[in-house]
N, C-alpha and C. Protein backbone atom coordinates (compact mmCIF):
# COMPACT_ATOMS: atom_id res chain seq x y z
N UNK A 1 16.44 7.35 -1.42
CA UNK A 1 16.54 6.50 -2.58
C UNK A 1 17.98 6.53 -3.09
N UNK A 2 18.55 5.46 -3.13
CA UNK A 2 20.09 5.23 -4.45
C UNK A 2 19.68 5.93 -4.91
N UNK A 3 21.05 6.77 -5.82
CA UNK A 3 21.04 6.90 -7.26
C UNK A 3 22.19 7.33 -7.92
N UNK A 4 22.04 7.25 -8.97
CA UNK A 4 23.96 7.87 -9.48
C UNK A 4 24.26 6.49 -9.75
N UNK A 5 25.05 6.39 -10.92
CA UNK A 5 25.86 5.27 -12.11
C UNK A 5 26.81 4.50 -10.90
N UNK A 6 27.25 4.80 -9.72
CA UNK A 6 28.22 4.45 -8.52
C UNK A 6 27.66 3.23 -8.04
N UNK A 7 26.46 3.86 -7.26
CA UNK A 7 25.72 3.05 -6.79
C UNK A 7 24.61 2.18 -7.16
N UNK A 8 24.21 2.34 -8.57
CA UNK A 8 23.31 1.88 -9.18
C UNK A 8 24.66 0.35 -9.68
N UNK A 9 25.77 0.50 -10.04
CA UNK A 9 26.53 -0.39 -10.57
C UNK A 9 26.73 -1.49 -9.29
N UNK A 10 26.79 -0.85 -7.88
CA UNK A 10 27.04 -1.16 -6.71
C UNK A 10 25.78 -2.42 -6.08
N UNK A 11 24.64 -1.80 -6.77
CA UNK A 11 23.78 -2.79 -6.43
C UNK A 11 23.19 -4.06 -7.23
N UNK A 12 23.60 -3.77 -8.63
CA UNK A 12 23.17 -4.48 -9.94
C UNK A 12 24.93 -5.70 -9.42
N UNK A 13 26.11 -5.44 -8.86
CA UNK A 13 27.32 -6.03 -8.72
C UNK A 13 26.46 -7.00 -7.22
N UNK A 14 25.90 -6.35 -6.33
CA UNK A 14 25.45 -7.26 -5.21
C UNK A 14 24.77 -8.15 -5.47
N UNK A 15 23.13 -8.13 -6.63
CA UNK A 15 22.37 -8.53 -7.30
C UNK A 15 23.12 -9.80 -7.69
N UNK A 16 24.21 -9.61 -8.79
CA UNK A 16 24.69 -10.72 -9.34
C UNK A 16 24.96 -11.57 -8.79
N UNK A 17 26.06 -10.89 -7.98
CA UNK A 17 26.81 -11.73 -6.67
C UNK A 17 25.62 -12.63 -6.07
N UNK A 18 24.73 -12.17 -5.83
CA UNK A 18 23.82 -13.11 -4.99
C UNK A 18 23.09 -14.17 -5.77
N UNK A 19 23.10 -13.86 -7.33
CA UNK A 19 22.38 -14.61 -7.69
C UNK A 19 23.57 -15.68 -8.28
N UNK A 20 24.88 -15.27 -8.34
CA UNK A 20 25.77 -16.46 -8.35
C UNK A 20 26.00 -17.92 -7.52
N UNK A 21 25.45 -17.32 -6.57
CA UNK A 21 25.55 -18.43 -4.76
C UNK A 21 24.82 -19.30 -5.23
N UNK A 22 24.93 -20.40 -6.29
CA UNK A 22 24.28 -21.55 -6.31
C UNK A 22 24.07 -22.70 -5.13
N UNK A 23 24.44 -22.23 -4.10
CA UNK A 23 23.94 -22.96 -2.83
C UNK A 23 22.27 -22.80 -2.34
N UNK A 24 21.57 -21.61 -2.89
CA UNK A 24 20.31 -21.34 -2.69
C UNK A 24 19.69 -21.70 -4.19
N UNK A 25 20.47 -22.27 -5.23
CA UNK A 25 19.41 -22.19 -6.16
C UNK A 25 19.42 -24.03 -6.57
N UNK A 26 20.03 -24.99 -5.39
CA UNK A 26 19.91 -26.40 -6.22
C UNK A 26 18.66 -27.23 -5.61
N UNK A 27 18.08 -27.99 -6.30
CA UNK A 27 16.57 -28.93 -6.27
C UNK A 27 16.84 -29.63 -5.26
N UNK A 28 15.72 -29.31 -4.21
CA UNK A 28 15.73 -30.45 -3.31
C UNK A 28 14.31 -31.33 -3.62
N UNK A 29 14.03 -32.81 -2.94
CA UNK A 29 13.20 -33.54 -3.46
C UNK A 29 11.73 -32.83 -2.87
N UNK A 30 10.81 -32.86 -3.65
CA UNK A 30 9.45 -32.56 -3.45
C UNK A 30 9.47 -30.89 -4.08
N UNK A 31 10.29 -30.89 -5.07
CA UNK A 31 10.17 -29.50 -5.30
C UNK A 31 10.58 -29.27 -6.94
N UNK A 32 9.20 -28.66 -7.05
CA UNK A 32 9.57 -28.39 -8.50
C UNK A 32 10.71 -27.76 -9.15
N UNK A 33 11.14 -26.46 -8.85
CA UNK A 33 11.86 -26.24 -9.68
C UNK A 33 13.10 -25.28 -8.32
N UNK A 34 14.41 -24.53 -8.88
CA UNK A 34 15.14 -23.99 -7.38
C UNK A 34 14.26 -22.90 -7.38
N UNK A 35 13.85 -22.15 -8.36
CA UNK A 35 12.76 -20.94 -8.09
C UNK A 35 11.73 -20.91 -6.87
N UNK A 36 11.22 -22.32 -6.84
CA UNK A 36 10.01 -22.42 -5.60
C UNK A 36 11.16 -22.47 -4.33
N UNK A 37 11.99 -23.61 -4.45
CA UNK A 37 12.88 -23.29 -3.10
C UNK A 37 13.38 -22.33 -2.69
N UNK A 38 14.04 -20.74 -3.12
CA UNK A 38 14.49 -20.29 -3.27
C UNK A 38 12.97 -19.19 -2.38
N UNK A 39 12.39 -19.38 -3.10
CA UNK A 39 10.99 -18.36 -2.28
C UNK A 39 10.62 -18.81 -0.45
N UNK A 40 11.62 -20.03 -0.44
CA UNK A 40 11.14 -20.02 1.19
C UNK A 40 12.24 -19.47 1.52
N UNK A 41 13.64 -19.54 0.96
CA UNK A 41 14.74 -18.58 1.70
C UNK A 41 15.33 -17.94 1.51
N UNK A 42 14.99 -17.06 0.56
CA UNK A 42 15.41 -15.63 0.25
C UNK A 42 14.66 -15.01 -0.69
N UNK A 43 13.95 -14.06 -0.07
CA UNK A 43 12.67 -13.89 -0.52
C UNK A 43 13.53 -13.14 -2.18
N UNK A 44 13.59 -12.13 -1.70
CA UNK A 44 14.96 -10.84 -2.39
C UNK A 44 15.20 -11.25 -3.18
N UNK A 45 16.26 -12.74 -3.08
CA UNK A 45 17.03 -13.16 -4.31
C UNK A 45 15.82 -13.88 -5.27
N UNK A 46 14.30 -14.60 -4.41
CA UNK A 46 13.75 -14.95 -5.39
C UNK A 46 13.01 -14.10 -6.58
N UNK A 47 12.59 -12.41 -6.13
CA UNK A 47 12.13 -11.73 -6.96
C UNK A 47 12.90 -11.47 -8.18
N UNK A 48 14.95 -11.43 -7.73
CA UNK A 48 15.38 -11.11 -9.01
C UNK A 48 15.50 -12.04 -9.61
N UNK A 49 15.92 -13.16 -9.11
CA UNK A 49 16.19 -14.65 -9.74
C UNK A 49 14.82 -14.24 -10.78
N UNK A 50 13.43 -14.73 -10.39
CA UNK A 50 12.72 -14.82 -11.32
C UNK A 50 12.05 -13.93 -12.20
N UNK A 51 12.64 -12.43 -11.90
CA UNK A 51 12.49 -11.77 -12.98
C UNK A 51 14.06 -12.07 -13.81
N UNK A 52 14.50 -12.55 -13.75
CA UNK A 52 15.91 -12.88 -15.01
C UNK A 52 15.32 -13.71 -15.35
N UNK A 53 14.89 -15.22 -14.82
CA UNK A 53 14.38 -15.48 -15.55
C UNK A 53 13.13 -15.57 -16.80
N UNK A 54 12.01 -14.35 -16.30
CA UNK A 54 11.34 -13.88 -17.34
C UNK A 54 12.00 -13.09 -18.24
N UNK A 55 12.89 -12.75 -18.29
CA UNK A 55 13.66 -11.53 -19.17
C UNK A 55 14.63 -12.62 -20.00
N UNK A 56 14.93 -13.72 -19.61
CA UNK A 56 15.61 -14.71 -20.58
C UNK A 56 14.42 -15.67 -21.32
N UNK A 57 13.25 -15.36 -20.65
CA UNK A 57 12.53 -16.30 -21.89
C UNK A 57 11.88 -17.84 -21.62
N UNK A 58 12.63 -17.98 -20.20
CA UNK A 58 12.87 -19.12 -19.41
C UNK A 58 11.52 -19.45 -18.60
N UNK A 59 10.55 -19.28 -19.04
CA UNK A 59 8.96 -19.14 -18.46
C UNK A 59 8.95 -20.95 -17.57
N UNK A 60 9.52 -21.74 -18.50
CA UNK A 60 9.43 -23.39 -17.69
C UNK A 60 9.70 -23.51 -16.16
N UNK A 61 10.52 -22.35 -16.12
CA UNK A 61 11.84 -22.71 -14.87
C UNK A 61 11.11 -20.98 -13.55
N UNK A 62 10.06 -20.49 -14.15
CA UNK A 62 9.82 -19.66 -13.25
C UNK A 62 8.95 -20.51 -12.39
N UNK A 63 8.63 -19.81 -10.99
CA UNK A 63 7.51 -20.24 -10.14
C UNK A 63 6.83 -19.48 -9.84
N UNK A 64 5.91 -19.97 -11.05
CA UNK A 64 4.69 -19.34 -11.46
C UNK A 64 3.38 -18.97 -10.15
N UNK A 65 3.62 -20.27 -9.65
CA UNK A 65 2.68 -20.28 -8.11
C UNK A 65 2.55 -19.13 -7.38
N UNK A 66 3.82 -19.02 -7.04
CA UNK A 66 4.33 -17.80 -6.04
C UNK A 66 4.62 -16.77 -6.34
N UNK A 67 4.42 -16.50 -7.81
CA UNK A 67 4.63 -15.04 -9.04
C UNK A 67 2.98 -14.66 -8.65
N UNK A 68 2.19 -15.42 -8.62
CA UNK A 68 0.71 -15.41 -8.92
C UNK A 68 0.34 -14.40 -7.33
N UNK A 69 0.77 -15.44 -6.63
CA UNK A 69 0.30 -15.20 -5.32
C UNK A 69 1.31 -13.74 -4.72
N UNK A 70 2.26 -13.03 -5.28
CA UNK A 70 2.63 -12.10 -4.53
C UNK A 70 2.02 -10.81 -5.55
N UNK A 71 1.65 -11.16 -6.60
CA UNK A 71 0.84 -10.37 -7.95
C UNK A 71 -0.21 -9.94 -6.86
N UNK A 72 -1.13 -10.92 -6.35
CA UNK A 72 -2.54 -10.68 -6.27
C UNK A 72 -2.23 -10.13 -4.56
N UNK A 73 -0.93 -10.67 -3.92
CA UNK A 73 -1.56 -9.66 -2.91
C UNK A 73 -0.33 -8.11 -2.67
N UNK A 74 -0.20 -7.82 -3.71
CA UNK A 74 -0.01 -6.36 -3.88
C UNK A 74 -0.56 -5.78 -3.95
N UNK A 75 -1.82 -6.13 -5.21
CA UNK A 75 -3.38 -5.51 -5.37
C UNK A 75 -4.01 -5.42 -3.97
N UNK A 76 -4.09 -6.18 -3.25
CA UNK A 76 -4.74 -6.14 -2.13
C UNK A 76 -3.72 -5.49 -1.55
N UNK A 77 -2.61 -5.31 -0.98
CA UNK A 77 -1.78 -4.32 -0.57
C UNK A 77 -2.33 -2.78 -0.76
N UNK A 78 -2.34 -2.39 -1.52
CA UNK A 78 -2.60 -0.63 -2.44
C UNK A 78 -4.12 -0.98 -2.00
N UNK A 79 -5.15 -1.61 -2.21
CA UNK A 79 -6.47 -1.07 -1.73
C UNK A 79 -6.61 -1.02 -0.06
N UNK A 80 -5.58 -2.16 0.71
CA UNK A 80 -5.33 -1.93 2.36
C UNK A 80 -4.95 -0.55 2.78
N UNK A 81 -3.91 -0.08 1.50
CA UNK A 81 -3.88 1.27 1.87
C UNK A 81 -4.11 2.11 1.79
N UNK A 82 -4.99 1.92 0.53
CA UNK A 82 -6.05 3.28 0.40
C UNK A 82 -7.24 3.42 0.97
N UNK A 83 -7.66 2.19 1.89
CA UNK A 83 -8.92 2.41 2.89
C UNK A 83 -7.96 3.13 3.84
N UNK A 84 -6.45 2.68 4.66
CA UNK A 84 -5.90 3.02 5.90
C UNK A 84 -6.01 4.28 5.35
N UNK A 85 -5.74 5.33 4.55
CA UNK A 85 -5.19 6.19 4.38
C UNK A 85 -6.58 7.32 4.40
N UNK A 86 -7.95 6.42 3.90
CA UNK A 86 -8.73 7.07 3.92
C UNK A 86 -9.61 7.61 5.10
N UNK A 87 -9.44 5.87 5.89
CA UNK A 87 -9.85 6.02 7.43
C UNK A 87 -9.04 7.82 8.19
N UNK A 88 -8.14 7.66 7.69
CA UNK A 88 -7.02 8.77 8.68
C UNK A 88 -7.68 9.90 8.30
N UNK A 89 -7.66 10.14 6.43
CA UNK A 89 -8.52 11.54 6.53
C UNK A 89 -9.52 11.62 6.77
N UNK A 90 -10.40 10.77 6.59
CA UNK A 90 -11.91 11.08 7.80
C UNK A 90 -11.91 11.11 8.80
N UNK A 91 -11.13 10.89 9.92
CA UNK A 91 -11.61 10.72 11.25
C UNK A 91 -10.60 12.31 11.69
N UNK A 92 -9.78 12.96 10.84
CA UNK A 92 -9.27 13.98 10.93
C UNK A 92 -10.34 15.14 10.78
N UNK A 93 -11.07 14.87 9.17
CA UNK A 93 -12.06 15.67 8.95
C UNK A 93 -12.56 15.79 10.19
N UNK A 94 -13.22 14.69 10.42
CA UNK A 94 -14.37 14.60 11.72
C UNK A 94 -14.16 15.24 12.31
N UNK A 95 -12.34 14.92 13.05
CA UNK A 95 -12.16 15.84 14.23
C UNK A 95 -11.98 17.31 14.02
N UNK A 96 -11.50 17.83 12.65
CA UNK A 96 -11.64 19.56 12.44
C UNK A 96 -12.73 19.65 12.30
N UNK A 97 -13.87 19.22 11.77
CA UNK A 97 -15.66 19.77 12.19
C UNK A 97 -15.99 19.42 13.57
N UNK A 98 -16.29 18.66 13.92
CA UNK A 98 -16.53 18.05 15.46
C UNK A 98 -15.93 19.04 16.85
N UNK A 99 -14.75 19.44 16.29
CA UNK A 99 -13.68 19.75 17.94
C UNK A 99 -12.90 21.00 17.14
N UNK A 100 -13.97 21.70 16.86
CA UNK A 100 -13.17 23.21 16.34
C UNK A 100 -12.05 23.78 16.79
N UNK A 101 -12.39 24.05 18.10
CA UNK A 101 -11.62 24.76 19.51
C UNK A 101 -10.05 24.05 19.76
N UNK A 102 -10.05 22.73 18.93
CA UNK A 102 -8.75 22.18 19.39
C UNK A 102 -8.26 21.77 17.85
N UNK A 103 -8.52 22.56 16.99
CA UNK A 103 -7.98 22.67 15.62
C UNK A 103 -6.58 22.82 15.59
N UNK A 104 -5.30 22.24 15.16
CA UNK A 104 -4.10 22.56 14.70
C UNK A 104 -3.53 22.44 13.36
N UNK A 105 -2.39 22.54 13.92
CA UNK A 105 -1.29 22.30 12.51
C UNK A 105 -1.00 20.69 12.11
N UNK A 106 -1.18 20.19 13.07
CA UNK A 106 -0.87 18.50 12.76
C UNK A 106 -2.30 17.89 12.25
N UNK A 107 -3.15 18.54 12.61
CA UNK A 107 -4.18 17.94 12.65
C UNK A 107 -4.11 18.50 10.56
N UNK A 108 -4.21 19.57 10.10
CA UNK A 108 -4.13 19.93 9.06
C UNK A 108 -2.86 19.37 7.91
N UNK A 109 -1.98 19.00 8.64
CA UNK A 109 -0.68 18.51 7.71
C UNK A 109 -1.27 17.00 7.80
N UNK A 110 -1.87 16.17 8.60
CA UNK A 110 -2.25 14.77 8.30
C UNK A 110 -3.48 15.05 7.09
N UNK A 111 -4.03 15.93 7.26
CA UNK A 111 -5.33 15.59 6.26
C UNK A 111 -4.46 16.29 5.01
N UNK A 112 -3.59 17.23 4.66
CA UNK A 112 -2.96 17.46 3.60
C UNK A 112 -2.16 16.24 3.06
N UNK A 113 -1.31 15.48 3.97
CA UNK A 113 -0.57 14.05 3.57
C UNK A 113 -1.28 13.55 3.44
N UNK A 114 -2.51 12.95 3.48
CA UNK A 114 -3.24 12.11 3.27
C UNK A 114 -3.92 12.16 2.00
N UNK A 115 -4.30 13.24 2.10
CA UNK A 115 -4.95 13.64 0.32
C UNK A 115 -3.93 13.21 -0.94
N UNK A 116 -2.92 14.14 -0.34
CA UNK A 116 -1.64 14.07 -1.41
C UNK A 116 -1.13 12.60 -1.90
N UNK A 117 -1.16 11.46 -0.40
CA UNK A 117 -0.72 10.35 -0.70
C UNK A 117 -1.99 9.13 -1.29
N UNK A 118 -2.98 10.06 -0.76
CA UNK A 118 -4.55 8.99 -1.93
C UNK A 118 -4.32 9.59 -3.30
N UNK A 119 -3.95 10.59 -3.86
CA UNK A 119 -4.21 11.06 -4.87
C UNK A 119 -2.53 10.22 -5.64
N UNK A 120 -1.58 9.97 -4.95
CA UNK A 120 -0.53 9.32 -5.60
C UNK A 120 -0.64 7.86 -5.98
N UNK A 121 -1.38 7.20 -4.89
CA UNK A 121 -2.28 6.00 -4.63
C UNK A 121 -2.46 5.67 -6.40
N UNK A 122 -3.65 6.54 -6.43
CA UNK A 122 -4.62 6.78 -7.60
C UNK A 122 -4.41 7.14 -8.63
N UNK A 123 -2.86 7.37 -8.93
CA UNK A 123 -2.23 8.07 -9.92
C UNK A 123 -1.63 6.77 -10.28
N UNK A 124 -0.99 6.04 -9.79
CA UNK A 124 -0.42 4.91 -9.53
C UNK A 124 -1.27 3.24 -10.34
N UNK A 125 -2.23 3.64 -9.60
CA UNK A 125 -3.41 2.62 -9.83
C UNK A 125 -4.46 2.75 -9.88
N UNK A 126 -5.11 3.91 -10.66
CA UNK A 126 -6.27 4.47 -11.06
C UNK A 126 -7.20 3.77 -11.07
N UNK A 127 -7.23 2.49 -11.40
CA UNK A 127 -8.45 1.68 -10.86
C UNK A 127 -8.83 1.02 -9.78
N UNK A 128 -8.27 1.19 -8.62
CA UNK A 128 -8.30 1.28 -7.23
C UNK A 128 -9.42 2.63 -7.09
N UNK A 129 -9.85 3.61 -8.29
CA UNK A 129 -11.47 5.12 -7.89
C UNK A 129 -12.05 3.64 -8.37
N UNK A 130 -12.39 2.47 -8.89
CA UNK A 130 -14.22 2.24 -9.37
C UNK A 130 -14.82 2.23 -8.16
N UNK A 131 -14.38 1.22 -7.24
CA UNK A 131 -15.31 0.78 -6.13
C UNK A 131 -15.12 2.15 -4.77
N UNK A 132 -15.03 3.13 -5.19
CA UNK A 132 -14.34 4.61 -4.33
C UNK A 132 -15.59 4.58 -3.18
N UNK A 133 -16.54 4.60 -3.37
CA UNK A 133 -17.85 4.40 -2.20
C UNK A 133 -18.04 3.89 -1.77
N UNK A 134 -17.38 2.41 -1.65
CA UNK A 134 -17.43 1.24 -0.81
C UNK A 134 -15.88 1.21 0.14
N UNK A 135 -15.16 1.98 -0.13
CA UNK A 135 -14.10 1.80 0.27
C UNK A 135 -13.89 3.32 1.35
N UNK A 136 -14.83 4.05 0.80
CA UNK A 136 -15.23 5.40 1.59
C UNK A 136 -15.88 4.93 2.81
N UNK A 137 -16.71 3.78 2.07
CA UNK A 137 -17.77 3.50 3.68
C UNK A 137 -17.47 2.54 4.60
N UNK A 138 -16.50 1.85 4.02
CA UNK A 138 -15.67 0.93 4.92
C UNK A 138 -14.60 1.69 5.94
N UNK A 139 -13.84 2.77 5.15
CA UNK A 139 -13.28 3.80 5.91
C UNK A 139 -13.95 4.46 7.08
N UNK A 140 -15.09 4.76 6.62
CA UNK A 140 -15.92 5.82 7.46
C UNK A 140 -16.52 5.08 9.09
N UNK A 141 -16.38 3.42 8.57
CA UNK A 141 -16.80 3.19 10.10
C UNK A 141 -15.90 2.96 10.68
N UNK A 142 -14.57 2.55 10.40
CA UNK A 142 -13.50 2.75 11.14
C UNK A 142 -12.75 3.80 11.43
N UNK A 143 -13.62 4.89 10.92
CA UNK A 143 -12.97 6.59 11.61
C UNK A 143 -13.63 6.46 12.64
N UNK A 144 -15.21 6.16 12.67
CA UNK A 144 -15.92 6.40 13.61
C UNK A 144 -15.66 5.71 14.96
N UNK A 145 -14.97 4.78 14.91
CA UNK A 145 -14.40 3.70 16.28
C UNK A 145 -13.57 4.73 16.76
N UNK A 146 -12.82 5.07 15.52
CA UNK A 146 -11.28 5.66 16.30
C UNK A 146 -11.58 7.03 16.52
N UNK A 147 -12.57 7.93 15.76
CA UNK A 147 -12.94 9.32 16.24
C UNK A 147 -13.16 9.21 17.56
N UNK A 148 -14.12 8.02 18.10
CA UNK A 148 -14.70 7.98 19.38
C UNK A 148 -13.45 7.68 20.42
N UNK A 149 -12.94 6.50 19.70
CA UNK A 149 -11.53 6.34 20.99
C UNK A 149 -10.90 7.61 21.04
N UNK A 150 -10.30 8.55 20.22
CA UNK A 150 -9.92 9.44 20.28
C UNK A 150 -10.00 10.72 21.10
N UNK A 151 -11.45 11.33 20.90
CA UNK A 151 -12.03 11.99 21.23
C UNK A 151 -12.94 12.10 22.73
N UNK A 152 -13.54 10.88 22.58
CA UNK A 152 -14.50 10.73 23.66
C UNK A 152 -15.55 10.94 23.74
N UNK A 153 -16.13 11.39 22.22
CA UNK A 153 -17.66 12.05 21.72
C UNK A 153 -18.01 10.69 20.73
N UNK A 154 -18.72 10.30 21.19
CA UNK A 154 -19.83 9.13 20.60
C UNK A 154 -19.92 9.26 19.83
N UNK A 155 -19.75 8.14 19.09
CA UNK A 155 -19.42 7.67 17.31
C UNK A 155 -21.12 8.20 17.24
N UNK A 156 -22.22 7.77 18.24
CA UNK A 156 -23.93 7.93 17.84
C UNK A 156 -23.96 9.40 17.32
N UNK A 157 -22.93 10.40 17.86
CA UNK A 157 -23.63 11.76 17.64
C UNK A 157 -23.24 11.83 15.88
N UNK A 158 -22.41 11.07 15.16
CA UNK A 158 -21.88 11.41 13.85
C UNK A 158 -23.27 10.43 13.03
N UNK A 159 -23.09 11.16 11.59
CA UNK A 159 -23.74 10.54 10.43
C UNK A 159 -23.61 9.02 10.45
N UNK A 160 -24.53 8.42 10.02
CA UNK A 160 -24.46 6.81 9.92
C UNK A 160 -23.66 6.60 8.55
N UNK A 161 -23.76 7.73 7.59
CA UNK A 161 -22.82 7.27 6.37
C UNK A 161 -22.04 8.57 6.17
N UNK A 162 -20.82 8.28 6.05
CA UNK A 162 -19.75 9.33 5.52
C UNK A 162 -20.60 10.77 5.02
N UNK A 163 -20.27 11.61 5.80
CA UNK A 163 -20.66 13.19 5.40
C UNK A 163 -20.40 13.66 4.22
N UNK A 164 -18.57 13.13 3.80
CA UNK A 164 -17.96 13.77 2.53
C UNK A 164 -17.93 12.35 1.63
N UNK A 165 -18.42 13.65 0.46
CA UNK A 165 -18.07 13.09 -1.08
C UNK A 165 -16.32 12.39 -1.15
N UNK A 166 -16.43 11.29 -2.11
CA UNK A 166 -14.99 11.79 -2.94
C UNK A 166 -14.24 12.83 -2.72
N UNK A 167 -14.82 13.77 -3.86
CA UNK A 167 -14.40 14.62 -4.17
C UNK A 167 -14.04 16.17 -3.23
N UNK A 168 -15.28 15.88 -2.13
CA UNK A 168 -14.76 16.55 -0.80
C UNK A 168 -13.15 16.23 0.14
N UNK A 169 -13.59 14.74 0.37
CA UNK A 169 -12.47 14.60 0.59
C UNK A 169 -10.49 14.79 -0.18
N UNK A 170 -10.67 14.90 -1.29
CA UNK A 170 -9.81 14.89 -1.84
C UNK A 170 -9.28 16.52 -2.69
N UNK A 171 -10.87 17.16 -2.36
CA UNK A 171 -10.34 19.06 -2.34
C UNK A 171 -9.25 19.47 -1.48
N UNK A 172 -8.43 20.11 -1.56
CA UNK A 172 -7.74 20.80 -1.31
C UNK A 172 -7.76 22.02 -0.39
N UNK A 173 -9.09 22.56 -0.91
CA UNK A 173 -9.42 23.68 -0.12
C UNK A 173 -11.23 23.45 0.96
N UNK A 174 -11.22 21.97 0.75
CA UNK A 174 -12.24 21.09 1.63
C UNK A 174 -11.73 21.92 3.27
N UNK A 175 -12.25 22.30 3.65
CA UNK A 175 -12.37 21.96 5.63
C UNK A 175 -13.68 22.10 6.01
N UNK A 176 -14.33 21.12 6.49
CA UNK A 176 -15.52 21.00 6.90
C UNK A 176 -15.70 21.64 8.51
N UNK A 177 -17.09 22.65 8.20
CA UNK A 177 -17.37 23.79 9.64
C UNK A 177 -18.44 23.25 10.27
């Protein structure tokens, strides 16, 4: 990550600079405002462009369309990754109960990152826990594809619904025997 008054000045000076280039911000025909044009070619300059212009007040001249549509799929972003993230620690679980004998350290540092990074998830966007059991069980059958590709032990021999709780999964001192 930047940081320090150097480089923070360094990038707020690029920022400007870019948003000076009135070659990306003039109306072509069939287009509402340079904000919408500006979102087919530069994505970057359109996020700051149109947060200046919410911060000036200038709500007429934002594009609202495409404010809407990158809003709603962020939300869907963070729940894509809190099923991916959940799929990983279940099919890990699985494999430390399932395949004792070939227990490691990687296998234990993915289900520790994984916890750590659902629980940041969730810290983040706490209402991404309501629907937590539907998103457990959506996880859980796509551990079970990949336990099996993985492994080579038949998704049939595992539970038809997720073994662990929530709250199993997200213990700390959870390892399932």
């Amino acid at each position: 990550m930047i940081s320090g008054p150097n480089n923070m000045d360094t990038l707020t000076q690029a920022h400007n600079d870019t948003l000076a280039d009135s070659s990306l911000l003039h109306d072509t025909p069939g287009s509402d405002t340079p904000a919408r044009d500006l979102y087919e070619v530069d994505f970057y300059q359109w996020v700051f462009y149109n947060a200046d212009l919410l911060r000036q007040g200038r709500f007429a001249e934002i594009d609202l369309e495409n404010i809407i549509e990158e809003l709603e799929s962020m939300a869907r972003n963070n729940k894509r990754e809190l099923l991916s993230r959940l799929k990983v620690l279940i099919m890990h679980l699985l494999k430390w109960q399932y395949q004792p004998k070939l227990r490691s350290g990687s296998w234990s540092a993915t289900i520790r990152n994984q916890r750590n990074e659902i629980k940041f998830l969730l810290e983040d966007s706490p209402s991404l826990k309501y629907n937590i059991e539907t998103v457990i069980a959506k996880g859980f059958i796509a551990a079970k594809e990949d336990f099996e590709d993985e492994t080579g032990i038949s998704a049939n021999t595992l539970p038809e619904t997720c073994p662990y709780t929530f709250e199993q999964l997200m213990l700390r001192g959870f390892w399932p025997e």
